[in-house]
C-alpha atoms as a PDB file:
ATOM      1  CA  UNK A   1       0.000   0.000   0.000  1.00  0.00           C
ATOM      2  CA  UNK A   2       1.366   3.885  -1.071  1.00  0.00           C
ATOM      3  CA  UNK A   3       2.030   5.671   1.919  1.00  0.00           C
ATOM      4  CA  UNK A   4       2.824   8.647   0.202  1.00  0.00           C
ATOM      5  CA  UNK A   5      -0.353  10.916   0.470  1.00  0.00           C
ATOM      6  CA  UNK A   6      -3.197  10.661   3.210  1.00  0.00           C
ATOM      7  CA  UNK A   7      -6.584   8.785   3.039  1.00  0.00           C
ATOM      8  CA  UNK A   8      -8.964  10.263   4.390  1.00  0.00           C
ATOM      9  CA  UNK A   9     -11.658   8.600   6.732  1.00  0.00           C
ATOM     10  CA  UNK A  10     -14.959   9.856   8.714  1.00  0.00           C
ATOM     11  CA  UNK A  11     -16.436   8.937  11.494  1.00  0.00           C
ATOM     12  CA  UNK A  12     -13.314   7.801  12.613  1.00  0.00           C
ATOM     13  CA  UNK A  13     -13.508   7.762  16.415  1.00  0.00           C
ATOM     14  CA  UNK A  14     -15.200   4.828  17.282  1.00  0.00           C
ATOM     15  CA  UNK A  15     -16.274   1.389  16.217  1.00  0.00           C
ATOM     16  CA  UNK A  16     -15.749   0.225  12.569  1.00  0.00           C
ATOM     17  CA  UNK A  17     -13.998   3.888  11.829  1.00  0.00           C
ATOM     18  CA  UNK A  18     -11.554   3.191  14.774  1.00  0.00           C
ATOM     19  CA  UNK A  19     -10.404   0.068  13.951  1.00  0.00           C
ATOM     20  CA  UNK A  20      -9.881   0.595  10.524  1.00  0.00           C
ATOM     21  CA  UNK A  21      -7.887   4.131  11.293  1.00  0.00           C
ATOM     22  CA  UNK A  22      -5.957   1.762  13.514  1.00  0.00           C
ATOM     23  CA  UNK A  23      -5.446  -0.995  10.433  1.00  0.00           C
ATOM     24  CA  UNK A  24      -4.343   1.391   8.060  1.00  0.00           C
ATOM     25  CA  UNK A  25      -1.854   3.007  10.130  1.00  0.00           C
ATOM     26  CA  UNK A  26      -0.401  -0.178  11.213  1.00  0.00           C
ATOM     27  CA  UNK A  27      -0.210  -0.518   7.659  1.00  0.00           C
ATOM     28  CA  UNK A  28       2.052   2.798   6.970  1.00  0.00           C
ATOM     29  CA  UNK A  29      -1.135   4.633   5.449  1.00  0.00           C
ATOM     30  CA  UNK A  30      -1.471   8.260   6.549  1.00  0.00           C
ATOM     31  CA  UNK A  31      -4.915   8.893   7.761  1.00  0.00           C
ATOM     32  CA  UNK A  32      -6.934  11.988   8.101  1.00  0.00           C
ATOM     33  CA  UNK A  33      -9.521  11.697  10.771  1.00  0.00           C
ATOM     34  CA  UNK A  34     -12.573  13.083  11.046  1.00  0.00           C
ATOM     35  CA  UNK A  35     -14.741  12.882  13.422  1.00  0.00           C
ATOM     36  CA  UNK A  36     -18.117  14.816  15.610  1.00  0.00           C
ATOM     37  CA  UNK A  37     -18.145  14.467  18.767  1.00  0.00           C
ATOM     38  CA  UNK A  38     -14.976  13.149  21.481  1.00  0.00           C
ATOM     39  CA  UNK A  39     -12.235  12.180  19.616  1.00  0.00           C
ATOM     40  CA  UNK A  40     -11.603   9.727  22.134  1.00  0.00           C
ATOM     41  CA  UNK A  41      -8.658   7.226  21.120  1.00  0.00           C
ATOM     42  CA  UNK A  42      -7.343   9.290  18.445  1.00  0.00           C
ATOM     43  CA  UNK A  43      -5.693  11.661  20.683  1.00  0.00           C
ATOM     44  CA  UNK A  44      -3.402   8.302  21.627  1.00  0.00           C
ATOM     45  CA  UNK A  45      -2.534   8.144  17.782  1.00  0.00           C
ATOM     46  CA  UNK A  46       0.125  10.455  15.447  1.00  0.00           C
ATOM     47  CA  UNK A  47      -2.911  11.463  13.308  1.00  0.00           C
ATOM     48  CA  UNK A  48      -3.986  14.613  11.619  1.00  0.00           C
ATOM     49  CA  UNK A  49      -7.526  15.245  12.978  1.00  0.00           C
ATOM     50  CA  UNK A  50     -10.976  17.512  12.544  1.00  0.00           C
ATOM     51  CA  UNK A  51     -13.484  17.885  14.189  1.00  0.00           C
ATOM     52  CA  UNK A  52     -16.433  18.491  12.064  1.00  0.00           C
ATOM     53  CA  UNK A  53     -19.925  17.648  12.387  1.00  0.00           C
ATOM     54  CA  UNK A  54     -20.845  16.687   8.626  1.00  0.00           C
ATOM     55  CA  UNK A  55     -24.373  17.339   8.664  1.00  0.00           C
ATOM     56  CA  UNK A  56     -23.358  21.145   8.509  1.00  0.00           C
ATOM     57  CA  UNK A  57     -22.287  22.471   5.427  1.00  0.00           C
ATOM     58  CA  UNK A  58     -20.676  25.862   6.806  1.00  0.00           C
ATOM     59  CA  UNK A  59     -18.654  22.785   8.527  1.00  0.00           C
ATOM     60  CA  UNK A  60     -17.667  20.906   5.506  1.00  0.00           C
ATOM     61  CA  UNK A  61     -16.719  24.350   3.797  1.00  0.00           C
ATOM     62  CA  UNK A  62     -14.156  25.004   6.502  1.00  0.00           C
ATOM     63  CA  UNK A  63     -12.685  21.215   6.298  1.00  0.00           C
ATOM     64  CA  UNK A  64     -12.170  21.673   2.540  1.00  0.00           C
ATOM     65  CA  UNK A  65     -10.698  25.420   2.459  1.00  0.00           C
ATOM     66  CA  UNK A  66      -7.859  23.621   6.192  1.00  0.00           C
ATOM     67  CA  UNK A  67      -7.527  20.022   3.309  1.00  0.00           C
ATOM     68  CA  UNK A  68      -6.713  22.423   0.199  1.00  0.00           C
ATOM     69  CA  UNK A  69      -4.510  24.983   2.172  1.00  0.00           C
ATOM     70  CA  UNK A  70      -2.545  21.828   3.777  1.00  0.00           C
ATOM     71  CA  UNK A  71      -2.119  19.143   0.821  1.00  0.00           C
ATOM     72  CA  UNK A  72      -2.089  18.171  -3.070  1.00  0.00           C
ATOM     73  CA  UNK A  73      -3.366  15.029  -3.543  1.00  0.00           C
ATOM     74  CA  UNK A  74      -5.552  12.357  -1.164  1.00  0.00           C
ATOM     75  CA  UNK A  75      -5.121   8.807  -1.604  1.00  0.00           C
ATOM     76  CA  UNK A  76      -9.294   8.400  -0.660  1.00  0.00           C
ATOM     77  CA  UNK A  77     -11.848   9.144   0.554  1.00  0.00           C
ATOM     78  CA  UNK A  78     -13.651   6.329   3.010  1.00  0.00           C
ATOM     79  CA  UNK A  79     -17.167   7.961   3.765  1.00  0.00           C
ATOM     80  CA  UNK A  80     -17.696   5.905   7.247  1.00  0.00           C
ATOM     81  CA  UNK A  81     -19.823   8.409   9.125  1.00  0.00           C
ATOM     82  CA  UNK A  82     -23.114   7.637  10.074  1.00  0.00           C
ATOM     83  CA  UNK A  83     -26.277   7.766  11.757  1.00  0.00           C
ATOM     84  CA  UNK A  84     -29.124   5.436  13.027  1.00  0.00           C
ATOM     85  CA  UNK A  85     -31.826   7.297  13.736  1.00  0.00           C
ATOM     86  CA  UNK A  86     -35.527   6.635  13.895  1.00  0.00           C
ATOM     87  CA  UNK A  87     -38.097   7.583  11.387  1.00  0.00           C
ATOM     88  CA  UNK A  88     -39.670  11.092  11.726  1.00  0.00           C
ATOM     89  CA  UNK A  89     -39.349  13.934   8.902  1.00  0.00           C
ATOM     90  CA  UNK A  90     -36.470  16.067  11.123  1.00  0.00           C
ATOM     91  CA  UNK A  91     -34.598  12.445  11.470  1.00  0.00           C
ATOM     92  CA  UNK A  92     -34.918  12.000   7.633  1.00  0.00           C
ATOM     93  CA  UNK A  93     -33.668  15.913   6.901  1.00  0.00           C
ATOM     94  CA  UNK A  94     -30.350  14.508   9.219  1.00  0.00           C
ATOM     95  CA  UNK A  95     -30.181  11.473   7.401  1.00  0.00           C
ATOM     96  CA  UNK A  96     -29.988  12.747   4.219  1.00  0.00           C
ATOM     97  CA  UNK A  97     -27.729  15.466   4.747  1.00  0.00           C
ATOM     98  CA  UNK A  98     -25.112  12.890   6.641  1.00  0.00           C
ATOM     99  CA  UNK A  99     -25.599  10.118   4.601  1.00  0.00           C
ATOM    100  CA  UNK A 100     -25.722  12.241   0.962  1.00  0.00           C
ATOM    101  CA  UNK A 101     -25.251  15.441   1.087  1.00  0.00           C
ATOM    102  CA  UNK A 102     -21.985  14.840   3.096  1.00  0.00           C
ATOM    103  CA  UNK A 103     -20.615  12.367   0.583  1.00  0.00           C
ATOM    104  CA  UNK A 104     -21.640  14.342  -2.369  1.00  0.00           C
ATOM    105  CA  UNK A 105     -20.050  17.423  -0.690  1.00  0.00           C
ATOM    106  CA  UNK A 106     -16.884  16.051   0.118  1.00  0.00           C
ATOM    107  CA  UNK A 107     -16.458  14.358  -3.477  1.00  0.00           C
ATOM    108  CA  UNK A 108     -16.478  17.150  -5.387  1.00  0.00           C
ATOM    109  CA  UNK A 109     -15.036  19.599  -2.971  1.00  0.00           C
ATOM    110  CA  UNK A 110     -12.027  17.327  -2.911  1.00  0.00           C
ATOM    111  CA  UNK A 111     -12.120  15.783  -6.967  1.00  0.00           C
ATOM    112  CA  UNK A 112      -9.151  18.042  -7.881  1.00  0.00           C
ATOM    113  CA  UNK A 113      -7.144  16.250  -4.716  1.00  0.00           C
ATOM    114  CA  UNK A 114      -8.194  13.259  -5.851  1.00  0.00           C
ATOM    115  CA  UNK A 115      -7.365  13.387  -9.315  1.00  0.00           C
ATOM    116  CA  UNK A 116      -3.702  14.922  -8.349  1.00  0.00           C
ATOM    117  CA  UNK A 117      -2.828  11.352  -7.299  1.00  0.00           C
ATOM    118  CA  UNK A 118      -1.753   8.570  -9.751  1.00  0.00           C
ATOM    119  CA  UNK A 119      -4.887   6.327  -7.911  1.00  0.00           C
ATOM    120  CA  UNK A 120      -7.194   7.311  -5.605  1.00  0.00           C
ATOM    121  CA  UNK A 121     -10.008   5.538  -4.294  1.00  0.00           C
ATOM    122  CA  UNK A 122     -13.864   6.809  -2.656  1.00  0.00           C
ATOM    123  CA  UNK A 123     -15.806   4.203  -0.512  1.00  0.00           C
ATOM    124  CA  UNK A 124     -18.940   5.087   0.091  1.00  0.00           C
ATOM    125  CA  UNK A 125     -19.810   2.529   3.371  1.00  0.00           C
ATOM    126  CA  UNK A 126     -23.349   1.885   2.539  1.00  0.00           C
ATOM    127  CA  UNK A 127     -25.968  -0.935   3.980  1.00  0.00           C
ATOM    128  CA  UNK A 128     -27.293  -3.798   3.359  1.00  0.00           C
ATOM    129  CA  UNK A 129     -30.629  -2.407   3.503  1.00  0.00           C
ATOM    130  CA  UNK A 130     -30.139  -0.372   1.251  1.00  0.00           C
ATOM    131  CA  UNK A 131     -31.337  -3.262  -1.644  1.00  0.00           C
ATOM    132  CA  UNK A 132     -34.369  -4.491   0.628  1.00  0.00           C
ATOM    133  CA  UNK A 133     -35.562  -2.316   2.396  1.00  0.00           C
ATOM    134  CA  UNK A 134     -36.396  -1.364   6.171  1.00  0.00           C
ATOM    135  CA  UNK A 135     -39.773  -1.393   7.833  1.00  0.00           C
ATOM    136  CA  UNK A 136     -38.314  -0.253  10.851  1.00  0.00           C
ATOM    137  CA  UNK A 137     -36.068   2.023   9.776  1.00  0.00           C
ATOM    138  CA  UNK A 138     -37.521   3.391   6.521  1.00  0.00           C
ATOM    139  CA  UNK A 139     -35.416   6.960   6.152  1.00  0.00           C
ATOM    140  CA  UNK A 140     -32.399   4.935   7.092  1.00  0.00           C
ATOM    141  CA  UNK A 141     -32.415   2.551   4.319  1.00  0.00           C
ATOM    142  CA  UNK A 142     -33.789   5.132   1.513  1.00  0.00           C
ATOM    143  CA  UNK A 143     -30.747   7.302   2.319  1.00  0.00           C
ATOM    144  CA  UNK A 144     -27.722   4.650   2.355  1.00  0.00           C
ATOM    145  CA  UNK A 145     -29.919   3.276  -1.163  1.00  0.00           C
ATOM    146  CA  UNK A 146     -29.151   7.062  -2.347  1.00  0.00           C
ATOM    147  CA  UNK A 147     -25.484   6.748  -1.211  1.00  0.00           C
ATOM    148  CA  UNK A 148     -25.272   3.791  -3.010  1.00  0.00           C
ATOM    149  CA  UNK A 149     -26.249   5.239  -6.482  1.00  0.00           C
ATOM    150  CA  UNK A 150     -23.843   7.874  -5.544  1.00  0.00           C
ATOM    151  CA  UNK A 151     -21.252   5.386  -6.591  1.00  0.00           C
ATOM    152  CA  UNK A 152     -22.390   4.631  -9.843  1.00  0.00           C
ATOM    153  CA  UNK A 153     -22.014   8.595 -10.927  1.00  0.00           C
ATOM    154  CA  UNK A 154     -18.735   8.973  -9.521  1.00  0.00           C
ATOM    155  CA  UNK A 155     -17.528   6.069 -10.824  1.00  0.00           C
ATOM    156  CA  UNK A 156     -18.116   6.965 -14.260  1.00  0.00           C
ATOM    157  CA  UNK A 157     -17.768  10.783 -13.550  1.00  0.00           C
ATOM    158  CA  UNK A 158     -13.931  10.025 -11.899  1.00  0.00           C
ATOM    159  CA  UNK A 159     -12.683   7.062 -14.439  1.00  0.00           C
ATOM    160  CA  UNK A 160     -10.294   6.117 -14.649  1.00  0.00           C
ATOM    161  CA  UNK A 161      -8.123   7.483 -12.114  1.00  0.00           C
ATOM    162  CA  UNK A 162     -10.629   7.553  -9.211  1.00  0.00           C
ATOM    163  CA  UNK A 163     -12.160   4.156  -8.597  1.00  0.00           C
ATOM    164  CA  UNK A 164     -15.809   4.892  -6.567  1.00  0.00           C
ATOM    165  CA  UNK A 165     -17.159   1.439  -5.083  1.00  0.00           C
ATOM    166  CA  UNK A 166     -19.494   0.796  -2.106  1.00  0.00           C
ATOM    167  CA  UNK A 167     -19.192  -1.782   1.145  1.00  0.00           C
ATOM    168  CA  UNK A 168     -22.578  -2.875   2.462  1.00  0.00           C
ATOM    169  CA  UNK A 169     -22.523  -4.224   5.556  1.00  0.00           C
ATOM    170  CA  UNK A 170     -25.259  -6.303   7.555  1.00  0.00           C
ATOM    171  CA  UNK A 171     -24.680  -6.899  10.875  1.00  0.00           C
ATOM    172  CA  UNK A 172     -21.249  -5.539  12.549  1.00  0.00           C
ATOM    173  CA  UNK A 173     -21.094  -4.775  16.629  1.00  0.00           C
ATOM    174  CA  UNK A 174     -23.881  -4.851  18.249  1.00  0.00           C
ATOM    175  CA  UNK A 175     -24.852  -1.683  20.426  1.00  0.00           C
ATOM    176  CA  UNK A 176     -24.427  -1.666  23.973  1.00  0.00           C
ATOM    177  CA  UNK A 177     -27.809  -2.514  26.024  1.00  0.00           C
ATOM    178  CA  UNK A 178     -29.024  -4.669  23.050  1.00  0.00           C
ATOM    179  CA  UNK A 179     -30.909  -7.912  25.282  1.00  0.00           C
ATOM    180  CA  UNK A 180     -30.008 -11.217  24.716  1.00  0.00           C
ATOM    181  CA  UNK A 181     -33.483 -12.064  22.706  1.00  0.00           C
ATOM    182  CA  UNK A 182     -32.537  -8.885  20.108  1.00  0.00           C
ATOM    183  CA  UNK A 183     -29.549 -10.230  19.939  1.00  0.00           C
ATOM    184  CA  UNK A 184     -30.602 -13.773  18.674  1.00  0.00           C
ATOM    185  CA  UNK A 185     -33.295 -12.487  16.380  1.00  0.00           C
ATOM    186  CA  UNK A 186     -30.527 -10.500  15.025  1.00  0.00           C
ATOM    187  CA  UNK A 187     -27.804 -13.302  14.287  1.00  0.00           C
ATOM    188  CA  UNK A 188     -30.847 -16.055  13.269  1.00  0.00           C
ATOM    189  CA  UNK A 189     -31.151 -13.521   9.760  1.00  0.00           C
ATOM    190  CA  UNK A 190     -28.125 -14.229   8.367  1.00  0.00           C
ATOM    191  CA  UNK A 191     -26.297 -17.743   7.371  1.00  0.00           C
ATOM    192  CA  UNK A 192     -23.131 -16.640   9.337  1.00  0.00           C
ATOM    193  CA  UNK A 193     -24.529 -16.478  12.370  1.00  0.00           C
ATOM    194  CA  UNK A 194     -22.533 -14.908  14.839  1.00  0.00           C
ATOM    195  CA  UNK A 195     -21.405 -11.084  15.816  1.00  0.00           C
ATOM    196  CA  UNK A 196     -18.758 -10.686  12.949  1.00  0.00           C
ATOM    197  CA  UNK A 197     -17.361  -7.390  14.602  1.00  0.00           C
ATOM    198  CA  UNK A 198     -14.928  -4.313  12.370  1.00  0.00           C
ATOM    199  CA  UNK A 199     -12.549  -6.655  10.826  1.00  0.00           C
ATOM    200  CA  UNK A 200     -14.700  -7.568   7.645  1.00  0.00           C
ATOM    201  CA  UNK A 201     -15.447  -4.060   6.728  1.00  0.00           C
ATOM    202  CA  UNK A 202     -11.519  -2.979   7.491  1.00  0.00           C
ATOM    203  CA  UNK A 203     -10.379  -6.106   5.420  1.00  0.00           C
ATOM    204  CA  UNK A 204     -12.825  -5.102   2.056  1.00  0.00           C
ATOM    205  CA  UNK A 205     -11.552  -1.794   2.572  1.00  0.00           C
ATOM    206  CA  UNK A 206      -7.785  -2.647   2.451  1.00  0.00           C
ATOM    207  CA  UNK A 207      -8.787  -5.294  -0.684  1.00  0.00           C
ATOM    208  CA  UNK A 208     -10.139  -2.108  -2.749  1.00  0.00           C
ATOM    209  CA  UNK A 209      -7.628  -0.066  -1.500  1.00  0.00           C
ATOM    210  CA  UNK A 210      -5.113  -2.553  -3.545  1.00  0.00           C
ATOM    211  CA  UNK A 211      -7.278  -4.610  -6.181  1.00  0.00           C
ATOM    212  CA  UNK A 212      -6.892  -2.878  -9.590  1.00  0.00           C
ATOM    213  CA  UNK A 213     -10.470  -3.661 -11.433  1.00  0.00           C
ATOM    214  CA  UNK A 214     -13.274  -2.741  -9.847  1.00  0.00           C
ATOM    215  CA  UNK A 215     -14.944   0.610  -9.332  1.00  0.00           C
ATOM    216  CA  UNK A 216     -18.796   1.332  -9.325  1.00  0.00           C
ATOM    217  CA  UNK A 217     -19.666  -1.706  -7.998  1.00  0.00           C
ATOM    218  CA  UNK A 218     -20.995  -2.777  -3.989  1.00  0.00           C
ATOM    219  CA  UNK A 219     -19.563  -5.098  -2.105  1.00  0.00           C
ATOM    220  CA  UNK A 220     -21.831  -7.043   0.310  1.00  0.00           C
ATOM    221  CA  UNK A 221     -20.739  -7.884   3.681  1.00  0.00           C
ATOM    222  CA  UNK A 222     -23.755  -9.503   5.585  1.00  0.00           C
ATOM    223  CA  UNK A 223     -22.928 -12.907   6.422  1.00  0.00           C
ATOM    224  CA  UNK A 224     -25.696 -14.153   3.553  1.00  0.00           C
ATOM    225  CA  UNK A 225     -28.533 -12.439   5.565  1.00  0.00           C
ATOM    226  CA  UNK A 226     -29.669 -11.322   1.499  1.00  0.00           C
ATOM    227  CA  UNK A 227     -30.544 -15.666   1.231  1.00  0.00           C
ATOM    228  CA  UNK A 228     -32.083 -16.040   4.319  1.00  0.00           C
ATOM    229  CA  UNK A 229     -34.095 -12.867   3.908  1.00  0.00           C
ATOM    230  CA  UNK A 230     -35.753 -13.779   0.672  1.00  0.00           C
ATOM    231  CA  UNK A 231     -36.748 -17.212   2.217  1.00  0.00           C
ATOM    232  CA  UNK A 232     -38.864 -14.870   4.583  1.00  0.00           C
END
């Protein structure tokens, strides 16, 4: 892997962010964090950091003027920050500006970085819901099903030099507090049945970070819950 110019990741403070800031570090890949909230364990790491909350555009305007004034090129993009939230029409207005407008943003505020290196890459870390649907969570799953088209034009818009692809996760780490019958009902959806944790999600990353053919394409990580489902 190039460790010559910085990838950059959100939502990097915690769970599947976190570990795969951690991963690509270990690696020798620069990382520039971005996260809301407490940047908890990243103070412990030699990292450039922002704080930003994403949902704000006056937000991501500053992030792109401090990323333009300090480098050239980006090696990537990962878009990892996120947001389960319940249904409701303010929840949806947060959704779609974290889950879309954020990406969108951030992609074309930072193209010319992106096209300064000799390969860059943009993964867009969607959902597995995002192809079926969510009764549950209904704004959740239209929005990641919106970030997942957002491949497909960047893909072709960035060829060749940018490859665009999307990770779709099902189940990763289960929140705290989550009861033992959730938890079952949970696993019992997919043919893998058992709390898979960050590594899956890190490892496709690292595999399109390197693999030289594929771009505008998802990659599904749900432990066949997409078989199981349709038996349902």
């Amino acid at each position: 892997m190039s460790a010559t110019l910085p990838l950059l990741v959100t939502g990097a403070n915690r769970r599947v962010g976190l570990a795969l800031t951690r991963r690509l570090l270990a690696e020798g890949q620069p990382v520039i964090a971005v996260y809301r909230d407490d940047p908890g364990p990243l103070r412990e790491l030699e990292i450039e950091a922002y704080q930003v909350n994403l949902a704000e555009e006056s937000q991501r305007d500053l992030l792109l003027q401090q990323l333009h004034e300090r480098h050239r090129a980006l090696r990537g993009i990962v878009h990892n920050a996120s947001v389960w939230a319940e249904d409701g029409l303010d929840n949806l207005r947060l959704l779609y500006r974290l889950h879309l407008e954020a990406p969108y943003h951030l992609n074309l505020g930072l193209q010319e970085l992106l096209l300064a290196a000799p390969r860059a890459d943009i993964i867009h870390i969607g959902d597995d819901s995002a192809t079926r649907g969510s009764r549950n969570h209904i704004g959740y799953a239209a929005t990641k099903a919106a970030l997942h088209n957002l491949t497909l034009s960047f893909a072709e818009a960035l060829a060749p030099t940018v490859r665009v692809n999307t990770i779709a996760p099902g189940l990763l780490i289960f929140k705290e507090g989550a009861d033992e019958a959730y938890r079952q009902a949970t696993l019992d959806k997919a043919l893998l049945d058992f709390e898979p944790g960050a590594e899956p999600i890190v490892d496709t990353v690292l595999y399109l970070l390197s693999t030289q053919y594929a771009t505008g394409s998802t990659f599904t990580v749900n432990g066949g819950r997409h078989l199981r489902h349709g038996r349902r």
